[in-house]
Protein backbone atom coordinates (compact mmCIF):
# COMPACT_ATOMS: atom_id res chain seq x y z
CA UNK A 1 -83.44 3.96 164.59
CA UNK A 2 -83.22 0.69 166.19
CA UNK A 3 -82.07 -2.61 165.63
CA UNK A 4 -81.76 -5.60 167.20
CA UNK A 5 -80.27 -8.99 166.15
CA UNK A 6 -82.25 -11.98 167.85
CA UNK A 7 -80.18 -14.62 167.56
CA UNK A 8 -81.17 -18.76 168.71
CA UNK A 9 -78.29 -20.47 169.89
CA UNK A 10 -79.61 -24.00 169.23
CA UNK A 11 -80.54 -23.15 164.81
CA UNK A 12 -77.21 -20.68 165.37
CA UNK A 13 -79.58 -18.34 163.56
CA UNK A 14 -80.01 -14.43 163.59
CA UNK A 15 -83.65 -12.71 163.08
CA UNK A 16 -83.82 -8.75 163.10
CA UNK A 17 -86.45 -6.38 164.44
CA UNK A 18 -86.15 -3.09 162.62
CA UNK A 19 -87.65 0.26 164.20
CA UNK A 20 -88.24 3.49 163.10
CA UNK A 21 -90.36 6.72 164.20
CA UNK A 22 -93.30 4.31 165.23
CA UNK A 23 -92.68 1.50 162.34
CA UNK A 24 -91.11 -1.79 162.19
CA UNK A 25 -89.44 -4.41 160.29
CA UNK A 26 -88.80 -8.61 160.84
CA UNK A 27 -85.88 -10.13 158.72
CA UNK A 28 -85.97 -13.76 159.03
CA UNK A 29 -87.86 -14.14 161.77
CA UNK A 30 -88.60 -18.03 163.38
CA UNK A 31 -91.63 -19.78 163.44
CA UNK A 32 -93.12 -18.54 166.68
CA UNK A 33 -94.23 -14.61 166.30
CA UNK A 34 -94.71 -13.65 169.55
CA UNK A 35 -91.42 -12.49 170.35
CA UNK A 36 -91.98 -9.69 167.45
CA UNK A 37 -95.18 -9.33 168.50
CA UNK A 38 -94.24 -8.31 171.65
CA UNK A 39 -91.48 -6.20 171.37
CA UNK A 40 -93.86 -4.59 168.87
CA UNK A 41 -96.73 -3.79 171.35
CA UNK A 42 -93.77 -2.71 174.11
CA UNK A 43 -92.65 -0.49 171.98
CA UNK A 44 -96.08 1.04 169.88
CA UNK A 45 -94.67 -0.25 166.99
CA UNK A 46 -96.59 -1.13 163.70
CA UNK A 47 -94.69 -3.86 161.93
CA UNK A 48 -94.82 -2.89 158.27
CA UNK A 49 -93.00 -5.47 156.62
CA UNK A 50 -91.31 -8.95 156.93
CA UNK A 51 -88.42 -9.26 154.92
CA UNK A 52 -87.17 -12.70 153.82
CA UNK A 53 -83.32 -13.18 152.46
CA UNK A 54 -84.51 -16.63 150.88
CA UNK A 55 -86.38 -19.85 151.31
CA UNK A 56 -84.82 -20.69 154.13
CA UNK A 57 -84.23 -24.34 154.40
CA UNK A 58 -82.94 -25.32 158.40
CA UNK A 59 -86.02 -23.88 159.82
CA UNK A 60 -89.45 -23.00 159.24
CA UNK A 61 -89.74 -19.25 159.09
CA UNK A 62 -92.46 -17.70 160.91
CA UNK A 63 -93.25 -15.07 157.79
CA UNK A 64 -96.71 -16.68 156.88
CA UNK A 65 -98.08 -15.78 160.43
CA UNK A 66 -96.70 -13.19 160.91
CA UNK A 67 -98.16 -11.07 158.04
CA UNK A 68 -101.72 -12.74 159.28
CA UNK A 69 -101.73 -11.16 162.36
CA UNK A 70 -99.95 -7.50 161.91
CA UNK A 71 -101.12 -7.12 158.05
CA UNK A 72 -96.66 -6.97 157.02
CA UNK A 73 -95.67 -7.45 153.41
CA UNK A 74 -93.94 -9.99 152.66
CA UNK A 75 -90.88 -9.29 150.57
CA UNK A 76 -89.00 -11.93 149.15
CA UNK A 77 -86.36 -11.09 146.18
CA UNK A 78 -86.66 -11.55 142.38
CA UNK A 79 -87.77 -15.27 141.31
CA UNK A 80 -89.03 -16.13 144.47
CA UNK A 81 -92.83 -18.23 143.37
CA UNK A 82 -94.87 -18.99 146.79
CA UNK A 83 -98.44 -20.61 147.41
CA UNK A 84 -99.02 -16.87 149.79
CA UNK A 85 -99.06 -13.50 148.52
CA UNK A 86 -95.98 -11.91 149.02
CA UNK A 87 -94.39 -8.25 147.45
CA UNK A 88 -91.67 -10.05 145.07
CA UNK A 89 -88.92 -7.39 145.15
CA UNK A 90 -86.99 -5.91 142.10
CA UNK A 91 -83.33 -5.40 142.32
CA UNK A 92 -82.37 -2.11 144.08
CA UNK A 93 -85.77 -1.73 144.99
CA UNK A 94 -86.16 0.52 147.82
CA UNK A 95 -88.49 0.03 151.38
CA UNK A 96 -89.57 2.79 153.96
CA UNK A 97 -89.57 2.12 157.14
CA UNK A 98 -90.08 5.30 159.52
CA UNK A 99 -86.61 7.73 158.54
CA UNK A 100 -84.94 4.85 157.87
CA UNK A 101 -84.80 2.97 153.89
CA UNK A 102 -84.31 -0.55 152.98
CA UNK A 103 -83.07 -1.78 149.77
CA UNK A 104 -83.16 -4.85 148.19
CA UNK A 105 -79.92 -6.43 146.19
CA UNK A 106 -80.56 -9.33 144.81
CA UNK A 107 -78.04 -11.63 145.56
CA UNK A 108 -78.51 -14.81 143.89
CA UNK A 109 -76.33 -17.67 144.48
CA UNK A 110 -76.77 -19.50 147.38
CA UNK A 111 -80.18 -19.85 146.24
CA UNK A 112 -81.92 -18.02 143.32
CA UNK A 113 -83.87 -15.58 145.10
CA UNK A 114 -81.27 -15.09 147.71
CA UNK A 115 -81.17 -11.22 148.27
CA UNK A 116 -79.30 -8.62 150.98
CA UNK A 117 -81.31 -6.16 152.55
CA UNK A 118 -79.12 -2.46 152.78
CA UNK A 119 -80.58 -0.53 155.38
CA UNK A 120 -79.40 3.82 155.27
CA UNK A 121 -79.87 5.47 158.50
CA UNK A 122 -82.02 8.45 158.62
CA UNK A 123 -79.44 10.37 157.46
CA UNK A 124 -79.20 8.81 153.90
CA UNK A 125 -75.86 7.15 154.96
CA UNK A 126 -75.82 3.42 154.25
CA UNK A 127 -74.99 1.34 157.98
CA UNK A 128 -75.42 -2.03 157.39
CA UNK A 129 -76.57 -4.96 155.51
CA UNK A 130 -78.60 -8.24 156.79
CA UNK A 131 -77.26 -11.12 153.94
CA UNK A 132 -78.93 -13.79 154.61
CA UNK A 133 -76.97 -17.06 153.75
CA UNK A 134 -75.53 -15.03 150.87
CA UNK A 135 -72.10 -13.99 152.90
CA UNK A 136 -71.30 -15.06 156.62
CA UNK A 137 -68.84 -14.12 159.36
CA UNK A 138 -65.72 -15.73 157.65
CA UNK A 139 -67.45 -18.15 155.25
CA UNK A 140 -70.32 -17.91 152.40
CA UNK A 141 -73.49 -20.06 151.71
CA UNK A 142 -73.06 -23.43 150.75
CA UNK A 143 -74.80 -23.42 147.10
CA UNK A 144 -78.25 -25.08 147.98
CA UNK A 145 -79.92 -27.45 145.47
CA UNK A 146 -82.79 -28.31 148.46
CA UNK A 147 -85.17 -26.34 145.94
CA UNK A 148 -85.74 -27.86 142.56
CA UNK A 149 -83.42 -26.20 140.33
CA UNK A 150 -82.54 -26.42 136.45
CA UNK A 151 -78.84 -25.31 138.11
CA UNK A 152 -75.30 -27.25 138.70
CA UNK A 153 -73.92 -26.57 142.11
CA UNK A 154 -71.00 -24.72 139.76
CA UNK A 155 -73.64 -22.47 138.36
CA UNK A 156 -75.16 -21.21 142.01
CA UNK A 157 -71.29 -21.07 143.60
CA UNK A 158 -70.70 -18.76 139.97
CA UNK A 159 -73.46 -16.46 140.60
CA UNK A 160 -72.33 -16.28 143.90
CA UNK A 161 -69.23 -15.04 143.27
CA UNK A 162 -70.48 -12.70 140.89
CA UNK A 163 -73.26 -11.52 143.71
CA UNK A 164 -70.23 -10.95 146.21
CA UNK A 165 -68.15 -8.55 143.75
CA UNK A 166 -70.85 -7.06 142.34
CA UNK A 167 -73.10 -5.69 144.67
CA UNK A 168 -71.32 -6.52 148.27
CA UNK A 169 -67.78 -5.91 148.22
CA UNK A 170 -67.79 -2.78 146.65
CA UNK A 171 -69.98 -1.57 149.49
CA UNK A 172 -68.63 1.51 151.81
CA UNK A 173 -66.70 -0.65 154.31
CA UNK A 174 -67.33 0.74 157.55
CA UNK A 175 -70.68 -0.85 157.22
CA UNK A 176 -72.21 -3.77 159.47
CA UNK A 177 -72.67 -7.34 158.29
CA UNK A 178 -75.44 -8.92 160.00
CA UNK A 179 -75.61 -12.40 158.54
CA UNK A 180 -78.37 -14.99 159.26
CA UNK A 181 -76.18 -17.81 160.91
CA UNK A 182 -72.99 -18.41 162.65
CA UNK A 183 -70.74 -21.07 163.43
CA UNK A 184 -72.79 -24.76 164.07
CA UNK A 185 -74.76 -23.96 160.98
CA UNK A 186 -74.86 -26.20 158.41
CA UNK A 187 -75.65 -23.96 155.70
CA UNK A 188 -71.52 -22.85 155.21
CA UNK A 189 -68.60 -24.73 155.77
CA UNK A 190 -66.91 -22.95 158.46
CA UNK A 191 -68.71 -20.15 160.00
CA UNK A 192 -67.35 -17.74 162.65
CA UNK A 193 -68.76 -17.97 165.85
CA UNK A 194 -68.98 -13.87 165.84
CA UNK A 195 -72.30 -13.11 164.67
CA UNK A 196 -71.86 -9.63 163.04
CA UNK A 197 -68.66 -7.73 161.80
CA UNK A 198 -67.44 -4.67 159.23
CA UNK A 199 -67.47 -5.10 156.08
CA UNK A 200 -63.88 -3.74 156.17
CA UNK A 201 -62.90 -6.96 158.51
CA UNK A 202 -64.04 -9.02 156.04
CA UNK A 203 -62.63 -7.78 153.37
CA UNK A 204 -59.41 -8.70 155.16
CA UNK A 205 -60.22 -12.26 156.47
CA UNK A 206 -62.46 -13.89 154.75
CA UNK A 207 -61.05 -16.39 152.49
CA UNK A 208 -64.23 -15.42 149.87
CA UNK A 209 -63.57 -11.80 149.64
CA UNK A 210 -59.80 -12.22 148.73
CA UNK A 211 -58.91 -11.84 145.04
CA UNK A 212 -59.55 -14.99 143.46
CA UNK A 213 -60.86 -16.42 140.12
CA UNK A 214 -64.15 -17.46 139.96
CA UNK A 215 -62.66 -21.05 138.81
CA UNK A 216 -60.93 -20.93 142.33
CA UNK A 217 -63.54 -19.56 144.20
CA UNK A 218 -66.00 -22.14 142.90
CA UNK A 219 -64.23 -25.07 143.63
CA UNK A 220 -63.38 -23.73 147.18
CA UNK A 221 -66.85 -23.52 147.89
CA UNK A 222 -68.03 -26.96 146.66
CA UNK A 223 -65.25 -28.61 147.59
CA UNK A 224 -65.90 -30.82 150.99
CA UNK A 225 -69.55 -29.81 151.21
CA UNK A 226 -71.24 -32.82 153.09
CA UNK A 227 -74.85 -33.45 152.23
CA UNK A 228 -77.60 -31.38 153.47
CA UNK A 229 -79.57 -32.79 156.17
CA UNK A 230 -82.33 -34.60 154.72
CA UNK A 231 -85.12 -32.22 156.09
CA UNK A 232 -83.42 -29.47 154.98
CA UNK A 233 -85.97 -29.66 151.22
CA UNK A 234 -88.97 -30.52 153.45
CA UNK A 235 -88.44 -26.92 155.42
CA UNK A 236 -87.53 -25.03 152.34
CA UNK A 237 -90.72 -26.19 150.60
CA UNK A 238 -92.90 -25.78 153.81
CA UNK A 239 -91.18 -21.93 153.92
CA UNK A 240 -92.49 -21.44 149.73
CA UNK A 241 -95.68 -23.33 149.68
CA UNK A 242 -96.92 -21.90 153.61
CA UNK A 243 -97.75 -24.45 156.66
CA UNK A 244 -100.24 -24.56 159.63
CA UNK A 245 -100.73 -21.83 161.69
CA UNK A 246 -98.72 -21.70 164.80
CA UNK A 247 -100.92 -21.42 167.69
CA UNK A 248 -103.09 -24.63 165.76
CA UNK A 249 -99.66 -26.52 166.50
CA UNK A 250 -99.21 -25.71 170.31
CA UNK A 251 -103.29 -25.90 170.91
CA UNK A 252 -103.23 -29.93 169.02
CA UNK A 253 -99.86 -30.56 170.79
CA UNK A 254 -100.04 -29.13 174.59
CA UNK A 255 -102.46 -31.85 176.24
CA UNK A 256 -101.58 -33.61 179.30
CA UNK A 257 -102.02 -37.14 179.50
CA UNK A 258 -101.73 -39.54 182.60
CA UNK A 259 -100.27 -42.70 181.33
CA UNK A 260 -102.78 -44.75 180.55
CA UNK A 261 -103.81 -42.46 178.11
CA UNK A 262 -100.09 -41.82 176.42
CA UNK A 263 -99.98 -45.16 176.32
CA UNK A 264 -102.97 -45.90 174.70
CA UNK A 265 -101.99 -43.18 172.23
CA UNK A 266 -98.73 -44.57 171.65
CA UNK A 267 -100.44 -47.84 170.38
CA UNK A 268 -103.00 -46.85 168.43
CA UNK A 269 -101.29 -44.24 166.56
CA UNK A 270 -98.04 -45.50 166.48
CA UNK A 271 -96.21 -42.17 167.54
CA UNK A 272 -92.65 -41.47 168.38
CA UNK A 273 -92.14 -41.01 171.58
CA UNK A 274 -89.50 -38.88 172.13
CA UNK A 275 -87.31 -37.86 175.40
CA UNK A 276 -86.14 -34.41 175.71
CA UNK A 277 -84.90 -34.54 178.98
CA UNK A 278 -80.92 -34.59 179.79
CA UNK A 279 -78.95 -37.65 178.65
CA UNK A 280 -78.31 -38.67 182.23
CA UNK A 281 -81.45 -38.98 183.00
CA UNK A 282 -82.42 -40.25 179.76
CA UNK A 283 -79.59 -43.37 180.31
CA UNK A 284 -80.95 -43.96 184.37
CA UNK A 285 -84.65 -44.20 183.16
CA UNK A 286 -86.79 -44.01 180.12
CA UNK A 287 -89.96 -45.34 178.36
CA UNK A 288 -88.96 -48.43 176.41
CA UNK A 289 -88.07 -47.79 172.70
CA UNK A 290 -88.25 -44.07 173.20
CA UNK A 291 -85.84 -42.33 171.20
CA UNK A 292 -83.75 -39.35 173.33
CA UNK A 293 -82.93 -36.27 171.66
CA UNK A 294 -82.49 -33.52 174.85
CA UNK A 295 -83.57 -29.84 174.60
CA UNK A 296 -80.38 -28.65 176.06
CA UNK A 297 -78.21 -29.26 172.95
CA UNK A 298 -79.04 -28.44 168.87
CA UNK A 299 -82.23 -30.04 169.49
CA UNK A 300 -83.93 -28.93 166.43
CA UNK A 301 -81.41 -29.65 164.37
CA UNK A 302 -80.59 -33.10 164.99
CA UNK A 303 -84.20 -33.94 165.24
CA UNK A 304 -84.45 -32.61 161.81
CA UNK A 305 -81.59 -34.92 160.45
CA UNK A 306 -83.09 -37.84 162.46
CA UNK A 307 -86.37 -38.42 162.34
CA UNK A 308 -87.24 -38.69 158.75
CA UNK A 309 -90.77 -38.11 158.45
CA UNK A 310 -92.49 -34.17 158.90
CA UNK A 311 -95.97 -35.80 159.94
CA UNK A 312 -95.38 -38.92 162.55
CA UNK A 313 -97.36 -38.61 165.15
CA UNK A 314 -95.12 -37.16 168.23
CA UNK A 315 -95.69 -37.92 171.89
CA UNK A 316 -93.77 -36.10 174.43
CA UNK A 317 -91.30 -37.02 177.83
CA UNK A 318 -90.23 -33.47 178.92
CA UNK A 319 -88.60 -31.95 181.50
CA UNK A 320 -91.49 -30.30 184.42
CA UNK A 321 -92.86 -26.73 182.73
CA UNK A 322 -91.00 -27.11 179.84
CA UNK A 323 -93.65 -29.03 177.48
CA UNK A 324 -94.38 -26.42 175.08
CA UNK A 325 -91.57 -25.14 174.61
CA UNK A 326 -90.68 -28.87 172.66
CA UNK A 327 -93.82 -28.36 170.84
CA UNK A 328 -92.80 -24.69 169.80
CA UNK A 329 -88.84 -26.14 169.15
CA UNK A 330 -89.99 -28.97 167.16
CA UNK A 331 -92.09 -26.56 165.03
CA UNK A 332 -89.64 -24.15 164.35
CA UNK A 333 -88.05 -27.14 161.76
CA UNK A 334 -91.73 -28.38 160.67
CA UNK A 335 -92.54 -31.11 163.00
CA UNK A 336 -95.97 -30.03 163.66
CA UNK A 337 -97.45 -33.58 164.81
CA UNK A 338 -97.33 -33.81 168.35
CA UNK A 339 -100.34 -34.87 169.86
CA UNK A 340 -99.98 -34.93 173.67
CA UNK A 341 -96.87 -34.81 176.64
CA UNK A 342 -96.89 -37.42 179.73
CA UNK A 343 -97.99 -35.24 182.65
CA UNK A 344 -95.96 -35.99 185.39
CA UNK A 345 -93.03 -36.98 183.34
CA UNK A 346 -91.18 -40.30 183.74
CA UNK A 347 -91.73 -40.33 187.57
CA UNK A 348 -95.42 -40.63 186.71
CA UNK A 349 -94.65 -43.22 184.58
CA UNK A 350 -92.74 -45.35 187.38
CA UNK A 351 -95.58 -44.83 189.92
CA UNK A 352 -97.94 -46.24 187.48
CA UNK A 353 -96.33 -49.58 187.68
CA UNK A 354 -94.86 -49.08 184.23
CA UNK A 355 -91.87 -50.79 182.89
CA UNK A 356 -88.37 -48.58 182.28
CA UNK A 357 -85.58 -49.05 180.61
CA UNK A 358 -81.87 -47.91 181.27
CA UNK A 359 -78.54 -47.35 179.48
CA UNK A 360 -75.56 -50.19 180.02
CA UNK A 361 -72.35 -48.39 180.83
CA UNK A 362 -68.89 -48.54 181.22
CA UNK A 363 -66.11 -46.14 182.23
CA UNK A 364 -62.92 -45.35 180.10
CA UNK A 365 -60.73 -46.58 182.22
CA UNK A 366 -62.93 -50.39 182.65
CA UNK A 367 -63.10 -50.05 178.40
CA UNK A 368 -59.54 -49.99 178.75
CA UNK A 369 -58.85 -52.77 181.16
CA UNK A 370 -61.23 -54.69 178.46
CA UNK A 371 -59.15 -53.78 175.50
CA UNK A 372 -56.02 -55.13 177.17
CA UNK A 373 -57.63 -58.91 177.52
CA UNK A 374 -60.33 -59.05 174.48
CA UNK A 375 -60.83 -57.70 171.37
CA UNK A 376 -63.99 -55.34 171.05
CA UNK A 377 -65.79 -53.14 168.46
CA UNK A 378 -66.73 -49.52 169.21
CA UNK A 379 -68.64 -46.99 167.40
CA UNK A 380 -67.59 -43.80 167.06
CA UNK A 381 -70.53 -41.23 166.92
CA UNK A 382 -68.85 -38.56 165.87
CA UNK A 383 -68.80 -36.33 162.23
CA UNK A 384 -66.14 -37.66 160.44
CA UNK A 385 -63.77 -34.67 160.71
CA UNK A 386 -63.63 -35.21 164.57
CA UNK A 387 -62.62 -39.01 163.84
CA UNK A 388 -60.43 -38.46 161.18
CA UNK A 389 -58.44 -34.99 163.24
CA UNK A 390 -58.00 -38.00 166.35
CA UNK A 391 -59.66 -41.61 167.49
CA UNK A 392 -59.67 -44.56 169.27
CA UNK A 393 -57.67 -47.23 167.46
CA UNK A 394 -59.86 -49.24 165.50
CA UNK A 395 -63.18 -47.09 166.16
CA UNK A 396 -65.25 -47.62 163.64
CA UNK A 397 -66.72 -43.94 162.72
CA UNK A 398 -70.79 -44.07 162.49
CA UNK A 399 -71.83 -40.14 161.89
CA UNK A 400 -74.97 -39.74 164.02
CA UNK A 401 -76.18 -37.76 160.93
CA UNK A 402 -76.71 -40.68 159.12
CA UNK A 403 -77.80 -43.54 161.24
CA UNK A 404 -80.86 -44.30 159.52
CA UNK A 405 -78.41 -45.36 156.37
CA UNK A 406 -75.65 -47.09 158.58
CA UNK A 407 -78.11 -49.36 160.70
CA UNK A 408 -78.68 -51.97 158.81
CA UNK A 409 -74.94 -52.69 158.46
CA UNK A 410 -74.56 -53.44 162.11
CA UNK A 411 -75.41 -57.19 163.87
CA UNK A 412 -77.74 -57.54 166.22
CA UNK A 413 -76.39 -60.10 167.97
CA UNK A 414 -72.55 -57.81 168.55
CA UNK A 415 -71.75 -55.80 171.33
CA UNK A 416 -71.21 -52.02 170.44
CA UNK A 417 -69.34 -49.76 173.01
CA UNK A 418 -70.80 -46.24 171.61
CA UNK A 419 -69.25 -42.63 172.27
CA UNK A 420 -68.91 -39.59 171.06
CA UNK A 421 -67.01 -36.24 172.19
CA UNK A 422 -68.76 -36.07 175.39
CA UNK A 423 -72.42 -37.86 175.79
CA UNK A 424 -75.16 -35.94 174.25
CA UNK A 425 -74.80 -38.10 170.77
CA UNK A 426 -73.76 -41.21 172.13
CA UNK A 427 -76.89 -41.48 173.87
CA UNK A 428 -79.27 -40.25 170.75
CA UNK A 429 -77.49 -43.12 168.76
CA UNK A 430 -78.32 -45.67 171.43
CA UNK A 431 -81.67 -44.52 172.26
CA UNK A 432 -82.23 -45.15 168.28
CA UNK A 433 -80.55 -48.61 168.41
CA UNK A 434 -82.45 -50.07 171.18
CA UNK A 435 -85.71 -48.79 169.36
CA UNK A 436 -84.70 -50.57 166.44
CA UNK A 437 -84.00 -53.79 168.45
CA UNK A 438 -80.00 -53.36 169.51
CA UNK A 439 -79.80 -54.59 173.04
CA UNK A 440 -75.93 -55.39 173.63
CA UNK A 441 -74.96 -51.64 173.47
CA UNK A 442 -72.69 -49.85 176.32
CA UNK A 443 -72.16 -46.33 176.78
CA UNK A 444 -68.36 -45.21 177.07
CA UNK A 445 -69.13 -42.71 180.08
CA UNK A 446 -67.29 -39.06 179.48
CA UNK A 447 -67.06 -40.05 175.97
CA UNK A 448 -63.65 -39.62 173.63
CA UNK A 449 -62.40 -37.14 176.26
CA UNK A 450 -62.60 -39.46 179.13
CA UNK A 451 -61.07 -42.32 177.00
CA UNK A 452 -57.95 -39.38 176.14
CA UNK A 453 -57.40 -38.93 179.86
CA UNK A 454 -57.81 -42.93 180.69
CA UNK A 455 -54.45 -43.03 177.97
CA UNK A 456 -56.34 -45.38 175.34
CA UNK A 457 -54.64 -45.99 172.07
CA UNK A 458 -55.44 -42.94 169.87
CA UNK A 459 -54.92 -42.15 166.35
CA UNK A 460 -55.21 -39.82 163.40
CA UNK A 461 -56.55 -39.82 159.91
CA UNK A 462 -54.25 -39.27 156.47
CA UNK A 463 -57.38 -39.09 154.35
CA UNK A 464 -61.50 -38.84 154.92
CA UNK A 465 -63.44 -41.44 156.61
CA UNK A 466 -65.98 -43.31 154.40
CA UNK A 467 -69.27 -44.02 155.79
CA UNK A 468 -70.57 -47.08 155.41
C-alpha cells in the first residue's frame, strides 16, 4: 500500500494517488492529469478509480479527463447530478483497490454530496480518511451555497455538525486525516498550515470537535464568513456539468507571437493581457494597460477573484520557458481562453519600438517626509483583518478582493499612494487602476512593513472595516 498526498502550494490544495498490488486511485486530483498519469506508468499502475469528495468550487478538478484517458470511475457521493457519467456512491459503500478497501461516508454539509473516503489497509484495519472540505487541520468547511441549493447556510453548517459526530469523530483515533486544503484556503476560516494529522489530535484541538451544541457550533461556523470569491460558482458548475479537454486548452493557448502579431490580437479581440512576471519587473516595464498578476504568489486564486469573466480572451507576458505553465495555472480555475504568449517577452516588446509603461514610486521614509508637510490619501490593499489587527493612520482599507466593486468610488483626478503587506498586491491593484484609466497612483515601496520600520503613525481597529 501506498499513498501519497500531492499537495499545490499556490490552491493550498491536497490530491492523493492511491496504490495497491498493481491498482490505483486519484482523490481530488487538479486539472492537469499528467502528473497521475505518470506516476501511474512509473509505477505499472492501472488507475481504477477517481474519487471526488465534492464539487469542488476553487479549482477545476481534472476528474473528467482523467477517466477519458485511463477508463477510472468516477465516484462522487449520494446526490451528486453531473452532465458525465459518474458511479454515484451509496453511504458506506465500499471500493477495491488492490488489498486495500475504500469506503464512502457521506458527509453532507459543506456541500450536499460532500463525502469522506475511509481507506483499511490490507489488513482490514481502518488507517486513514481523505475529507475533503468536510473537516480540516484545525477548522471545518465553510457551508457553501456556490451550488444552487433549496438550503439556509444554518441548514448545511447543521448537517455538518451532525456529519462530524456521526460518522467522523467516533472513528478509531489513531487514524490519519488527510484533508483537501490547508491554511490560505478560502474554503474554512482558519485552516492549519499542517496538511495532515490524527484524528486523536484533533479531537483535542480543534475548536469543531469539542463538545458543543449544534446551536453553538452553527453560529461559530457562519459567523465572520466573508463572501466566496466570485468564481468560486463558475468552477463548481464547470466541475458538475464537465469542461474542455485539457490538452485542447494548452494546444489553442501555447502559440508564440512576435509583436506585431500580439498586438494585432490584442485589438481585434479585445483580450486581457496579462503579466505574470515578478512585480519588480512588472513596476520597471510593462505593456500599457496590462493587468499584473505574477506566477510566484496565489496566482490562480487571485486571478479567479479578479478577472470576472471565465471566457475573455487571454494574451500572455511570461517569464522565458515558463509560458505553459500560465496556460496550465490559469486552467486549473477555468480560464481556458488564452490564445497566444509574446515570444520574447517584454524585451521583445522594447526592441520592437513599442511603447512601455512603469510604476511611480515612493519609499516609506519620502511618504513620511510627505505626511509631515501635506495631507495625502492612501489605499490600503490589504483584507480587512490585516487593516483592522494594525494600519497607517487614516489608510483607507480597499480589499484587493473586491476592486471591481470599490473602483468606481475612487476620483480620477486624486493621487493614491497604494500598499499592501509587502508588494505583490499593491502592484495587482495598480496594474488594474491604470487599465481602468488611474494615472496619479504611487507605489509605497516595501509596503506596510517598510512604512512600520520608517516609524509612520500606526493604528488598530475596535470593530470590522466596512468596504466601500
Amino acid at each position: 500500500m501506498k499513498i501519497e498526498q500531492i499537495y499545490t502550494g499556490c490552491l493550498s490544495q491536497g490530491a492523493y494517488f492511491i496504490s495497491s498490488e498493481g491498482e490505483a486511485a486519484v482523490i481530488d486530483p487538479l486539472r492537469e492529469t499528467k502528473p497521475y498519469l505518470d506516476r501511474a506508468e512509473k509505477e505499472k499502475l492501472k488507475i481504477k478509480y477517481v474519487f471526488e469528495t465534492h464539487f469542488h468550487a476553487d479549482f477545476v478538478s481534472g476528474h473528467v479527463d482523467l477517466a477519458s484517458k485511463t477508463g477510472a470511475s468516477i465516484v462522487f457521493g449520494p446526490g451528486a447530478d453531473t452532465g458525465f457519467s459518474i458511479h454515484q456512491g451509496k453511504d458506506n459503500e465500499e471500493f477495491w483497490v488492490g488489498k486495500i478497501k475504500i469506503r464512502l461516508l457521506h458527509t453532507p454539509g459543506h456541500t450536499q454530496e460532500s463525502s469522506s473516503f475511509l481507506l483499511f489497509d490490507e489488513k482490514g484495519k481502518e488507517y486513514c480518511i481523505f475529507t475533503g472540505d468536510t473537516l480540516f487541520i484545525g477548522d471545518v468547511g465553510r457551508p457553501d451555497l456556490t451550488v444552487s441549493t433549496n438550503l439556509t447556510q444554518d441548514d448545511l453548517a447543521g448537517m455538518l455538525y451532525d456529519s462530524l459526530r456521526n460518522k467522523i469523530m467516533n472513528l478509531p483515533p489513531h487514524i490519519i486525516v488527510y484533508p483537501a486544503h490547508g491554511a490560505g484556503s478560502a474554503c474554512g476560516k482558519n485552516l492549519s498550515k499542517d496538511t495532515f494529522d490524527t484524528l486523536e489530535n484533533q479531537l483535542k484541538v480543534n475548536y469543531a470537535l469539542q463538545s458543543i451544541s449544534k446551536e453553538e457550533f452553527i453560529r461559530e461556523v457562519t459567523t465572520g464568513i466573508l463572501p466566496p470569491p466570485k468564481y468560486f460558482p463558475k468552477n463548481a458548475a464547470l466541475n458538475k456539468s464537465g469542461y474542455s479537454s485539457y490538452d485542447q486548452v494548452v494546444e489553442r493557448g501555447n502559440i508564440p507571437l512576435n509583436p506585431e502579431d500580439f498586438e494585432r490580437l490584442a485589438n481585434e479581440t479585445g483580450a486581457l493581457i496579462l503579466d505574470v512576471r515578478n512585480n519588480e519587473a512588472f513596476s520597471s516595464s510593462h505593456i500599457p494597460n496590462s493587468i499584473f498578476i505574477g506566477l510566484d504568489g496565489q496566482f490562480a486564486p487571485w486571478v479567479g477573484a479578479l478577472i470576472p469573466d471565465l471566457q475573455h480572451a487571454i494574451l500572455l507576458v511570461t517569464p522565458e520557458g515558463r509560458e505553459e505553465e500560465t496556460i496550465m495555472r490559469l486552467s486549473r480555475v477555468g480560464y481556458d481562453n488564452s490564445i497566444g504568449f509574446l515570444n520574447g517577452g517584454i524585451q521583445a516588446w522594447k526592441d520592437s519600438g513599442r511603447e512601455t509603461s512603469s510604476l511611480d514610486a515612493i519609499s516609506a521614509d519620502e511618504l513620511k517626509n510627505k505626511i509631515e508637510k501635506e495631507s495625502v490619501k492612501v489605499l490600503d490593499v490589504r483584507k480587512p483583518g490585516e487593516h483592522d489587527a494594525q494600519h497607517l493612520s487614516g489608510a483607507e482599507n480597499k480589499p484587493l478582493d473586491y476592486i471591481n466593486d470599490w473602483t468606481i468610488n475612487l476620483n480620477k483626478n486624486q493621487t493614491y499612494f497604494v500598499h499592501c503587506a509587502g508588494g505583490y498586491r499593491r502592484v495587482i491593484a495598480m496594474s488594474i487602476l491604470k487599465s481602468r484609466g488611474f494615472d496619479n497612483l504611487i507605489d509605497i515601496k516595501g509596503g506596510f512593513a517598510a512604512m512600520q520600520k520608517a516609524g509612520l503613525p500606526t493604528t488598530a481597529c475596535v470593530c470590522p472595516s466596512t468596504v466601500k
